[in-house]
C-alpha atoms as a PDB file:
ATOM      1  CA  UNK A   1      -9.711  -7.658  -7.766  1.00  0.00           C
ATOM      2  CA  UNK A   2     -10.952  -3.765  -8.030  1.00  0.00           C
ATOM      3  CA  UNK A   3     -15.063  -3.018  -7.910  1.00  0.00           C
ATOM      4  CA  UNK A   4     -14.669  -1.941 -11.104  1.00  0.00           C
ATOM      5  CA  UNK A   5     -13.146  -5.041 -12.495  1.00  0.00           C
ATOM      6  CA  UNK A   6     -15.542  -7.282 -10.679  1.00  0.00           C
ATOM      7  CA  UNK A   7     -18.423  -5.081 -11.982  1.00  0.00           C
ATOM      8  CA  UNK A   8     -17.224  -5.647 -15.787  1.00  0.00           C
ATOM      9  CA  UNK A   9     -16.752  -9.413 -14.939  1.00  0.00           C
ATOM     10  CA  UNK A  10     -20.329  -9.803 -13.532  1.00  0.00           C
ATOM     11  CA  UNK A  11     -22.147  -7.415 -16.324  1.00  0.00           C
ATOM     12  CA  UNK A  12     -19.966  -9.578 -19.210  1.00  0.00           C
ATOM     13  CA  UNK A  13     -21.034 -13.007 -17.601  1.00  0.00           C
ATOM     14  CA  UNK A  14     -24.330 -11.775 -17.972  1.00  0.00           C
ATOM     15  CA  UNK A  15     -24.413 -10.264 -20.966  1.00  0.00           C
ATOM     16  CA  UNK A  16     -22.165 -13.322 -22.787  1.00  0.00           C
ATOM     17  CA  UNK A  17     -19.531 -12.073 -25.071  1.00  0.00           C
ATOM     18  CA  UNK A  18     -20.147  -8.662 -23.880  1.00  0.00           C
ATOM     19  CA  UNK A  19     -20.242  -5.448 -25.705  1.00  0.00           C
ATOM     20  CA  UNK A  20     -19.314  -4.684 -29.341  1.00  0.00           C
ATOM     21  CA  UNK A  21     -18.108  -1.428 -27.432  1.00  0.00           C
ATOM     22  CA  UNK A  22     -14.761  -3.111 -26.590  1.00  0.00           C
ATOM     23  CA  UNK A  23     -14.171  -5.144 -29.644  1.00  0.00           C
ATOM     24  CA  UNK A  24     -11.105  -3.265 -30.882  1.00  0.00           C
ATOM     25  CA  UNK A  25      -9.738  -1.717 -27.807  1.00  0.00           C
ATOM     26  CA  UNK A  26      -5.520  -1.954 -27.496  1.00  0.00           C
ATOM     27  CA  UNK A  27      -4.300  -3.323 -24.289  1.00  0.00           C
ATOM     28  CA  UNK A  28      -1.911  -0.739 -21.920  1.00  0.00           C
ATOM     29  CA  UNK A  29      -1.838   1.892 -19.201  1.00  0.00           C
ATOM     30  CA  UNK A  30      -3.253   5.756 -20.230  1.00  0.00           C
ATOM     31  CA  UNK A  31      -2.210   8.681 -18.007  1.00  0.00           C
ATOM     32  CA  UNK A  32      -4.675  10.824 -16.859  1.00  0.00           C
ATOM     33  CA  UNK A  33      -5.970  13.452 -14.202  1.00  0.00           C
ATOM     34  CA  UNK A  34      -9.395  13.931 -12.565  1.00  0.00           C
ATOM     35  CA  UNK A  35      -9.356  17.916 -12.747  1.00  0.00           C
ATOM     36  CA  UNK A  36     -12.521  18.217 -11.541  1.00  0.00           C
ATOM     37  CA  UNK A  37     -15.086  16.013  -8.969  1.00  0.00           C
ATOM     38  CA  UNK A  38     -17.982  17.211  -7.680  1.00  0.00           C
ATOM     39  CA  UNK A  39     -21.438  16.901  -5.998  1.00  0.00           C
ATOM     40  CA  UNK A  40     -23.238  18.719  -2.970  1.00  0.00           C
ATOM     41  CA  UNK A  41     -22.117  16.980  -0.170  1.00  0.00           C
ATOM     42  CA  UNK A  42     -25.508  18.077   1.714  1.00  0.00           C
ATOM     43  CA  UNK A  43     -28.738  17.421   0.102  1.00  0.00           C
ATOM     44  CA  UNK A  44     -32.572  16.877   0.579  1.00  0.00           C
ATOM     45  CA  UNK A  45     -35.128  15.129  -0.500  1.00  0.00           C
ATOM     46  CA  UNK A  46     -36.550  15.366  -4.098  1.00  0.00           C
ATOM     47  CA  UNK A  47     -33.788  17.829  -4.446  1.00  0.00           C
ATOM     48  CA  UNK A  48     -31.845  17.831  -8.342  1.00  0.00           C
ATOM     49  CA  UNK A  49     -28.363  18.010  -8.391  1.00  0.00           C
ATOM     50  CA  UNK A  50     -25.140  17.567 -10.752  1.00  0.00           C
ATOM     51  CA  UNK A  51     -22.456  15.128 -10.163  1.00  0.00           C
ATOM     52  CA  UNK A  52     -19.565  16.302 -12.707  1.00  0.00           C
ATOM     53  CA  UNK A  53     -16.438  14.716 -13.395  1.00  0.00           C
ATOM     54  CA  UNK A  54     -13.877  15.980 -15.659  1.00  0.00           C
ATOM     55  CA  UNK A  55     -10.887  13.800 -17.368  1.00  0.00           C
ATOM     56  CA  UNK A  56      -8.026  15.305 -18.974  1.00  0.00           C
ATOM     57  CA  UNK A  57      -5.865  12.937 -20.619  1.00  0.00           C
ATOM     58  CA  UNK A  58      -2.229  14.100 -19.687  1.00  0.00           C
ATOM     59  CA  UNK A  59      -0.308  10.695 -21.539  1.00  0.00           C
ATOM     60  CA  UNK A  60       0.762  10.814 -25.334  1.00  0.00           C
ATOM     61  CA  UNK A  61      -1.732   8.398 -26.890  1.00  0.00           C
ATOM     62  CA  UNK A  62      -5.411   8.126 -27.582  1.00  0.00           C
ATOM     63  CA  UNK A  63      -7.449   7.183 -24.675  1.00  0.00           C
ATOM     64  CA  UNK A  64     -10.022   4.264 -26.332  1.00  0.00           C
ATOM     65  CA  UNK A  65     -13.094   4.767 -24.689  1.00  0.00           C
ATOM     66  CA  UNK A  66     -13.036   7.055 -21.474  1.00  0.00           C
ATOM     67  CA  UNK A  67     -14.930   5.306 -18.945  1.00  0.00           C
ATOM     68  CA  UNK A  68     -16.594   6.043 -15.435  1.00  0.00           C
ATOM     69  CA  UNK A  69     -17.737   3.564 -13.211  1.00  0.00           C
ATOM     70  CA  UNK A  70     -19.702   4.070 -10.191  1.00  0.00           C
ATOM     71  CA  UNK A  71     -19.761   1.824  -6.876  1.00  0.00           C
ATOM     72  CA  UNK A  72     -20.851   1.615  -3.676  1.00  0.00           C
ATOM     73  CA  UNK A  73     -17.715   0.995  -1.590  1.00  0.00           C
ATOM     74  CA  UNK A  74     -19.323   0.127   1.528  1.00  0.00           C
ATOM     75  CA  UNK A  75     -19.988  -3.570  -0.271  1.00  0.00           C
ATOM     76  CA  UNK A  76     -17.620  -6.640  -0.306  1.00  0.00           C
ATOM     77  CA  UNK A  77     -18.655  -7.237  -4.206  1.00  0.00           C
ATOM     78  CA  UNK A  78     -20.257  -3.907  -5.633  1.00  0.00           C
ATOM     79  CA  UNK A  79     -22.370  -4.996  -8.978  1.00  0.00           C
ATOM     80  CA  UNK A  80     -23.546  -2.971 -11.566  1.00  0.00           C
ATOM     81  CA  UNK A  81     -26.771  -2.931  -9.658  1.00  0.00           C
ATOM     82  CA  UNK A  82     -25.749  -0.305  -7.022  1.00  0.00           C
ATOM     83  CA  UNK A  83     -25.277   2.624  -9.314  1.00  0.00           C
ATOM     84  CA  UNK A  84     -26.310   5.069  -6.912  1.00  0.00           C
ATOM     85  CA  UNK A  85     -28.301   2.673  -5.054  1.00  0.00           C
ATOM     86  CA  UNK A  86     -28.050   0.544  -1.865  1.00  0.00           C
ATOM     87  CA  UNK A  87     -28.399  -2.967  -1.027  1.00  0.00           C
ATOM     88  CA  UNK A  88     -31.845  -3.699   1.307  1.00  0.00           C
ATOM     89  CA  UNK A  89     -31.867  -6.022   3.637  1.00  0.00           C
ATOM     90  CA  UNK A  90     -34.279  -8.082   6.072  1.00  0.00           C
ATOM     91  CA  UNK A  91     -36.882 -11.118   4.914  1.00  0.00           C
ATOM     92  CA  UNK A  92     -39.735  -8.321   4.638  1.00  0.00           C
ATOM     93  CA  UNK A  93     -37.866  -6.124   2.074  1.00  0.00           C
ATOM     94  CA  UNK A  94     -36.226  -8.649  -0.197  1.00  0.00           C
ATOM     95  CA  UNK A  95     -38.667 -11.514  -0.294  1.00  0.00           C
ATOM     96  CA  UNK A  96     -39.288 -12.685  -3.575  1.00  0.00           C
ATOM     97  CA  UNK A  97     -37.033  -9.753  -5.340  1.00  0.00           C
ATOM     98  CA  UNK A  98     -35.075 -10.444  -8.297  1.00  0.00           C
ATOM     99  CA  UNK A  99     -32.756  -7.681  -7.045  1.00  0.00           C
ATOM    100  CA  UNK A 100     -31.989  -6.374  -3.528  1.00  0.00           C
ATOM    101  CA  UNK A 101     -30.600  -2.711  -4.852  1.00  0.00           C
ATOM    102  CA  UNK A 102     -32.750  -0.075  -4.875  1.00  0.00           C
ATOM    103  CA  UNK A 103     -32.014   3.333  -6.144  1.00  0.00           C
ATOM    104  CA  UNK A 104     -31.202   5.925  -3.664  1.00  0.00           C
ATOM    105  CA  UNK A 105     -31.252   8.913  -6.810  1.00  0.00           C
ATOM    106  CA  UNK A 106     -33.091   8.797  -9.727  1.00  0.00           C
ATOM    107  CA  UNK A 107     -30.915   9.673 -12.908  1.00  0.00           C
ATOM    108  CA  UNK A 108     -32.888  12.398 -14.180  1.00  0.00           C
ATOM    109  CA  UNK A 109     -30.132  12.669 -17.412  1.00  0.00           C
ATOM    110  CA  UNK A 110     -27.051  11.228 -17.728  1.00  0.00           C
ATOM    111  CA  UNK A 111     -23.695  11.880 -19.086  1.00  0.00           C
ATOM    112  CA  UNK A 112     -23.175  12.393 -22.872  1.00  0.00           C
ATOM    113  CA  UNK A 113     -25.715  13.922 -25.832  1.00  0.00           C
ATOM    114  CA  UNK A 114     -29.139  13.626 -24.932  1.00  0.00           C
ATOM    115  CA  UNK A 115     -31.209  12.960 -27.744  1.00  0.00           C
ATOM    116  CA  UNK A 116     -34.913  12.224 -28.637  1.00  0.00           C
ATOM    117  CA  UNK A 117     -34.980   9.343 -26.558  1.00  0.00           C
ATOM    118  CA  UNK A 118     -32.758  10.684 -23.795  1.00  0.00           C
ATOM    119  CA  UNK A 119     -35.502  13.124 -23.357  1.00  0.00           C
ATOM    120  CA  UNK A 120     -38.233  10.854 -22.476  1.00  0.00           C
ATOM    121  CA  UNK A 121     -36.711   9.069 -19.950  1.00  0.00           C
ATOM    122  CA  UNK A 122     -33.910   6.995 -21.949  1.00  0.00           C
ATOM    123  CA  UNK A 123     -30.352   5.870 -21.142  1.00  0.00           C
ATOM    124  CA  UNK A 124     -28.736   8.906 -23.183  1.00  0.00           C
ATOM    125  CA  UNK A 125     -25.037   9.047 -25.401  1.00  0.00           C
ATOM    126  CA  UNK A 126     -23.258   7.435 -22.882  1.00  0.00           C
ATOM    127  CA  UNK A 127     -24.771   4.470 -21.922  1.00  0.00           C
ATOM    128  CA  UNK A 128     -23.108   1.177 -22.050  1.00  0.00           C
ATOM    129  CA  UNK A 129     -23.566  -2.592 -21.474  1.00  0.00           C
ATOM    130  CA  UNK A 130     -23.091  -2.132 -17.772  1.00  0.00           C
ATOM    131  CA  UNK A 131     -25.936  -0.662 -15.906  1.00  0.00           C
ATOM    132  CA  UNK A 132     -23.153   1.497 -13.239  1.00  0.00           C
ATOM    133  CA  UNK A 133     -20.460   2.604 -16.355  1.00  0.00           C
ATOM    134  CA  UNK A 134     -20.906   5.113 -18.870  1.00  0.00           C
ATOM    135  CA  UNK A 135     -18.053   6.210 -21.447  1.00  0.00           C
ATOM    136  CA  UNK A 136     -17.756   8.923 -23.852  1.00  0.00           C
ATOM    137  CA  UNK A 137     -15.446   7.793 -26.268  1.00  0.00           C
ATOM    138  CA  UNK A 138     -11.802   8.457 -27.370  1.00  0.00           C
ATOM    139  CA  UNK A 139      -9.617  11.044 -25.456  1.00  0.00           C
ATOM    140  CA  UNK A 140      -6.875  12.666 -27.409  1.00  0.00           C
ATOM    141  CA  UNK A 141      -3.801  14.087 -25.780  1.00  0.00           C
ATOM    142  CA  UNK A 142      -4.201  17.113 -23.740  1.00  0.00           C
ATOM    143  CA  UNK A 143      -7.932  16.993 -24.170  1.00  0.00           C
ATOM    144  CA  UNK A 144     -10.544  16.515 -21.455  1.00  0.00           C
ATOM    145  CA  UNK A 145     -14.261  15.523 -20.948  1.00  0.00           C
ATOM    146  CA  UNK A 146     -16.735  15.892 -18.690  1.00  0.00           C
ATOM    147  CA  UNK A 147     -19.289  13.316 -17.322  1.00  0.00           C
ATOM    148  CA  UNK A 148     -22.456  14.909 -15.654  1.00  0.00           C
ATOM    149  CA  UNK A 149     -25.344  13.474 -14.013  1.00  0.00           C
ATOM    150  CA  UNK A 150     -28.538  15.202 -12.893  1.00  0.00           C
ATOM    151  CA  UNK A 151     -29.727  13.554  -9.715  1.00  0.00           C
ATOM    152  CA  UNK A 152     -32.937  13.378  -7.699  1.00  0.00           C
ATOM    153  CA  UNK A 153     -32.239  12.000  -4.132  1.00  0.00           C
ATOM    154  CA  UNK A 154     -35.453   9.322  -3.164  1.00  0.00           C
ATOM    155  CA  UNK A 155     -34.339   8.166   0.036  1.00  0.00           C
ATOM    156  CA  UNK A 156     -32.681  10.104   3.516  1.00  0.00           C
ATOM    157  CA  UNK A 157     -29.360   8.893   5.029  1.00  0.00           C
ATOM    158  CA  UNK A 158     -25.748   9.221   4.888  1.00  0.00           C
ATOM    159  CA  UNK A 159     -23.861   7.308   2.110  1.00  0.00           C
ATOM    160  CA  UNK A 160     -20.737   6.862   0.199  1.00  0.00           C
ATOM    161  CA  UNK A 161     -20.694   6.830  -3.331  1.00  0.00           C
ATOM    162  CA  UNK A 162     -17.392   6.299  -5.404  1.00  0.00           C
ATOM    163  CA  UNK A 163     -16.104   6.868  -9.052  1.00  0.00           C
ATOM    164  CA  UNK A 164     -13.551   4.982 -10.731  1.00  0.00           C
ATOM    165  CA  UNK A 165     -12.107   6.233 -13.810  1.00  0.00           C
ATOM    166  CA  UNK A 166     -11.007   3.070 -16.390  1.00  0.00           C
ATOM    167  CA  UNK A 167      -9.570   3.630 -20.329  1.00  0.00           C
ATOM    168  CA  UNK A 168     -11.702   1.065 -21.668  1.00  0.00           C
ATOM    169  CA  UNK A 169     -14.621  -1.416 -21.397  1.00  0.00           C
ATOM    170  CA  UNK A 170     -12.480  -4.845 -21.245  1.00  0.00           C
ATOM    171  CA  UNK A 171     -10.075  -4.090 -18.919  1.00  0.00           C
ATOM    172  CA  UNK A 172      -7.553  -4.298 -20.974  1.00  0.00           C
ATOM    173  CA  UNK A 173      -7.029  -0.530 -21.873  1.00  0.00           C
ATOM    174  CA  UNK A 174      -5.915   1.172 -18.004  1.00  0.00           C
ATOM    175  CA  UNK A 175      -6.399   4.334 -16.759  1.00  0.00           C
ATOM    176  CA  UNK A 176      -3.726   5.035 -13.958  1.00  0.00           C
ATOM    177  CA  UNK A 177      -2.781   8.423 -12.787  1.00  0.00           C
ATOM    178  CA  UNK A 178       1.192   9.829 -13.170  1.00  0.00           C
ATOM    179  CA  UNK A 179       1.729   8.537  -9.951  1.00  0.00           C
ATOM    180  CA  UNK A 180       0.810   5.265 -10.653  1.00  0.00           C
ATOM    181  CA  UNK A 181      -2.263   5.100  -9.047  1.00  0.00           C
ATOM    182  CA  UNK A 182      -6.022   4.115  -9.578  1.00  0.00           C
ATOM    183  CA  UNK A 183      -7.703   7.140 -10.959  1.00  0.00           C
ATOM    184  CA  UNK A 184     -10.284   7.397  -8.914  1.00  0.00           C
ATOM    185  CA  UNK A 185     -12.619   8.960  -5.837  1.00  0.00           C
ATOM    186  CA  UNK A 186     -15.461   8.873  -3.468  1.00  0.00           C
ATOM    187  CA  UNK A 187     -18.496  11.207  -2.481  1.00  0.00           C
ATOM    188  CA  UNK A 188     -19.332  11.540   1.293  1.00  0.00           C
ATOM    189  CA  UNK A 189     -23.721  12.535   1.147  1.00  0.00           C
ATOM    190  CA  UNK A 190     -26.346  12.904   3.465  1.00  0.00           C
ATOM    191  CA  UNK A 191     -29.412  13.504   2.320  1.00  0.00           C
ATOM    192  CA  UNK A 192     -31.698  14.746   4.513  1.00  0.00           C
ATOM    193  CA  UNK A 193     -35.405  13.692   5.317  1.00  0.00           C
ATOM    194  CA  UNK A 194     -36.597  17.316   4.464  1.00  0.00           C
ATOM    195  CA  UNK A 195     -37.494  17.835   0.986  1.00  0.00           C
ATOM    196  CA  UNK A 196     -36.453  20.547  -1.018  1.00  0.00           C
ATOM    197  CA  UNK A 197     -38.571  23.649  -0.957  1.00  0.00           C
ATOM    198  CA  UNK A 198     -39.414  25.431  -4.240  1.00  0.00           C
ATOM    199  CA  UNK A 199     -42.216  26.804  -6.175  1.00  0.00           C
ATOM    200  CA  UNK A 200     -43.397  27.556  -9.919  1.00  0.00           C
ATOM    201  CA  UNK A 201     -43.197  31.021 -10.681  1.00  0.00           C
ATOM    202  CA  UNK A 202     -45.073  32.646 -13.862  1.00  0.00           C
ATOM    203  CA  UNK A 203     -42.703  31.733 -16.270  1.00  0.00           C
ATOM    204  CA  UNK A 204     -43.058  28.106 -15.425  1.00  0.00           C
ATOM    205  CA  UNK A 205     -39.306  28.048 -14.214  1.00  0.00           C
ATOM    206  CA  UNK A 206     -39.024  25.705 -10.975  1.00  0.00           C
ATOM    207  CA  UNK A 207     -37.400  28.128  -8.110  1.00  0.00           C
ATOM    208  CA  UNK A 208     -35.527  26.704  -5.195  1.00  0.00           C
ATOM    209  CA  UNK A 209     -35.263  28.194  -2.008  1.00  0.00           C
ATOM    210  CA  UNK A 210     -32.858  28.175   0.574  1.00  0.00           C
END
């Protein structure tokens, strides 16, 4: 079974009948192509940065709801907890926790129209009822869309983050590439233990420097 598949299975056992996102989504496989996917490989501390992913839809029929999924590879059974977290370990970290992810970046916005809410710290357009996928709706032929996430990186090391790309919330609707394939991809980041260096000039505007 794929991450992203045992992701849906674990968020719908949760969540009991699941979504009303899915309700009405066809069954079949969707061409498509990942024309874009990218994120600073190198990073710092407190630093902001933009994961963007862009979908075209290169088959002949309506995607249903274009969907992105992200993982941590690195695990044996990746949840919808570890969206872009990590799994602690040892008695002294996890005692008592309901949870053993914790975030590794903070998602300062996330993909789709940001409204009121969005603005004060809410989930945003996208969101759905898994806590690691976000979709943006139908895809017509020859069309694309873009998923973008504004990141702040809370914790130094090396990790692997990875995005799959899925047609639908139930499983049944598949996103495979003209190959064949498993649309999908995987970000190689260190962040490092210095944190970014900037300053307010002023017109209030944050300022990064090299």
């Amino acid at each position: 079974m794929s991450a992203a598949a045992v992701a849906v299975s674990l968020a719908v056992s949760a969540c009991g009948s699941g979504s009303a996102q899915d309700a009405n989504e066809p069954s079949g496989s969707f061409p498509v192509e990942v024309t874009r996917a990218s994120w600073q490989p190198a990073q710092r501390l407190a630093e902001q940065t933009h994961m963007v992913i862009t979908v075209r839809n290169t088959g002949t029929k309506m995607i249903p709801n274009l969907a992105v999924t992200i993982v941590d590879p690195t695990l044996k059974y990746p949840t919808s907890a570890q969206a872009f977290g990590r799994n602690v370990s040892g008695a002294g970290e996890t005692a008592g926790l309901a949870s053993t992810s914790r975030p590794v970046w903070i998602i300062d916005r996330p993909p789709g129209p940001c409204g009121y809410g969005c603005e004060f710290g809410g989930p945003g357009g996208a969101v759905t009822a898994y806590a690691n996928t976000w979709a943006l709706g139908p895809l017509q032929p020859n069309q694309s869309a873009t998923f973008k996430w504004t990141l702040t990186a809370t914790k130094p090391g090396s990790y692997v983050i990875q995005y799959q790309v899925a047609a639908g919330l139930n499983g049944k609707a598949r996103a495979v590439l003209r190959s064949g394939g498993r649309p999908w991809g995987t970000f190689h980041v260190r962040v490092s233990s210095q944190p970014a260096r900037s300053y307010v000039n002023n017109a209030g505007q944050v300022v990064k420097l090299p």
